[in-house]
Protein backbone atom coordinates (compact mmCIF):
# COMPACT_ATOMS: atom_id res chain seq x y z
CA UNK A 1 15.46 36.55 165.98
CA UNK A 2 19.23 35.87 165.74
CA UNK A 3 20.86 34.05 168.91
CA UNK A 4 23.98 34.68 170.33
CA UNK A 5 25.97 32.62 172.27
CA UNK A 6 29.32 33.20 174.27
CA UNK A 7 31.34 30.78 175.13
CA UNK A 8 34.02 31.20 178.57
CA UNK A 9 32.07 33.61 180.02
CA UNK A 10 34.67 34.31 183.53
CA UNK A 11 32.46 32.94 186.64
CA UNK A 12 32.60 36.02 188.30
CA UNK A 13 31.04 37.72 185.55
CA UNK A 14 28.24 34.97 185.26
CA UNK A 15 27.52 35.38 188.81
CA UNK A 16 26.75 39.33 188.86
CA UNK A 17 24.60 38.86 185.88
CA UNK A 18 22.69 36.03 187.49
CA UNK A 19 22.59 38.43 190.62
CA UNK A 20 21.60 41.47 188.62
CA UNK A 21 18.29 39.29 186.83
CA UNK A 22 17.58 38.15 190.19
CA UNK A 23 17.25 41.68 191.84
CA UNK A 24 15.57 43.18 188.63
CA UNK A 25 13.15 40.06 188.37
CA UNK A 26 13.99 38.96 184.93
CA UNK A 27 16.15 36.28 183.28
CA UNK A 28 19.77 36.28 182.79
CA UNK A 29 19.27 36.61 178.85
CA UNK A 30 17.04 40.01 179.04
CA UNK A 31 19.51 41.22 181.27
CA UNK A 32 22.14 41.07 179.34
CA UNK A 33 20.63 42.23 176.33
CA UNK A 34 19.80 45.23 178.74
CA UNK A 35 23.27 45.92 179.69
CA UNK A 36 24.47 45.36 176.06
CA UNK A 37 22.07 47.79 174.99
CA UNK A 38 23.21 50.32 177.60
CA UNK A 39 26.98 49.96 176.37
CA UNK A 40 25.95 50.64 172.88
CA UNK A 41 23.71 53.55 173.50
CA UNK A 42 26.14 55.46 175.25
CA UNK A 43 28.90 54.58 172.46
CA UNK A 44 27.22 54.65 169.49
CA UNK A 45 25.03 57.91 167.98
CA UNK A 46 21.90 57.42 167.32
CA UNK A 47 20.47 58.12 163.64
CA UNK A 48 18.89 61.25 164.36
CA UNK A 49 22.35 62.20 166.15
CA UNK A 50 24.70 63.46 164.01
CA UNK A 51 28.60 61.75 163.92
CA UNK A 52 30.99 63.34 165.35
CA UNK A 53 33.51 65.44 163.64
CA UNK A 54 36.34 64.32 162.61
CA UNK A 55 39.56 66.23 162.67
CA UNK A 56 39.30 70.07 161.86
CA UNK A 57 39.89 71.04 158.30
CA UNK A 58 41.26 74.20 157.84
CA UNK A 59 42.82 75.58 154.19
CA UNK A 60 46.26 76.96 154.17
CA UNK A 61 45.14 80.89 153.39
CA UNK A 62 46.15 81.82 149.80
CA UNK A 63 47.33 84.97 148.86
CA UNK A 64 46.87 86.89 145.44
CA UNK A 65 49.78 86.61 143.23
CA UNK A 66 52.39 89.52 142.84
CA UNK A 67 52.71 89.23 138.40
CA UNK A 68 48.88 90.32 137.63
CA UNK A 69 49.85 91.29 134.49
CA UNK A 70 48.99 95.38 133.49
CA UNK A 71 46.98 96.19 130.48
CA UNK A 72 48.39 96.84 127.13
CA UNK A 73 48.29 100.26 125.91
CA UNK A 74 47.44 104.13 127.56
CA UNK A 75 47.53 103.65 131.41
CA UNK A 76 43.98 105.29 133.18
CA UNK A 77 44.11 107.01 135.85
CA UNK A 78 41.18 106.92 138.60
CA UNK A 79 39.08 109.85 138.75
CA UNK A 80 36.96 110.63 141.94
CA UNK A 81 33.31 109.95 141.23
CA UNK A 82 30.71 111.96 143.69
CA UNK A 83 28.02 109.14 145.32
CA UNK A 84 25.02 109.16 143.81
CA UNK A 85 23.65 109.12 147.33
CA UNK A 86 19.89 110.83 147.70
CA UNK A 87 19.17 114.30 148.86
CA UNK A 88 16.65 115.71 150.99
CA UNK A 89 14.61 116.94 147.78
CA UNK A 90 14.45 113.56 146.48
CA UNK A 91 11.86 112.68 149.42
CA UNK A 92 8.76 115.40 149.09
CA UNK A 93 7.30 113.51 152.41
CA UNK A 94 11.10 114.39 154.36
CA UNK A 95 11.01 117.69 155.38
């Protein structure tokens, strides 16, 4: 297991983690891995947690050029088509 070790640690400091591992019955080390683990929990997602997202992307909206081009030769016109919707016949079970 890797060891870390961290030098000019402030006395103050040293003396509420030796306090801490005192009240929670356990050695200095543990408790600082405890702490440390703590801090990083709350900071860092865990794997099944997705990141964050970054900024918002949002496209500029595009609009449909003006020069479409019409088609060469006799210009249709529309014609009105009835919908082929169904009729009541078309169901011998609907009244």
């Amino acid at each position: 297991m890797p060891t870390l070790v961290i030098d000019n640690v402030p006395a103050p400091l040293y003396e509420q983690i030796q306090r801490m591992a005192l009240a929670r019955k356990r050695t200095p080390a543990d408790t600082v891995l405890e702490v440390l683990e703590t801090a990083f929990r709350t900071v860092t997602p865990t794997a099944s947690e997705p990141p964050p997202p970054g900024g918002i992307f949002v496209s500029p909206e595009i609009s449909a050029p003006f020069d479409i081009p019409w088609p060469e030769g006799e210009l249709i016109r529309a014609i009105k088509v009835p919908a082929p919707l169904p009729t009541a016949h078309d169901f011998p079970d609907q009244g």
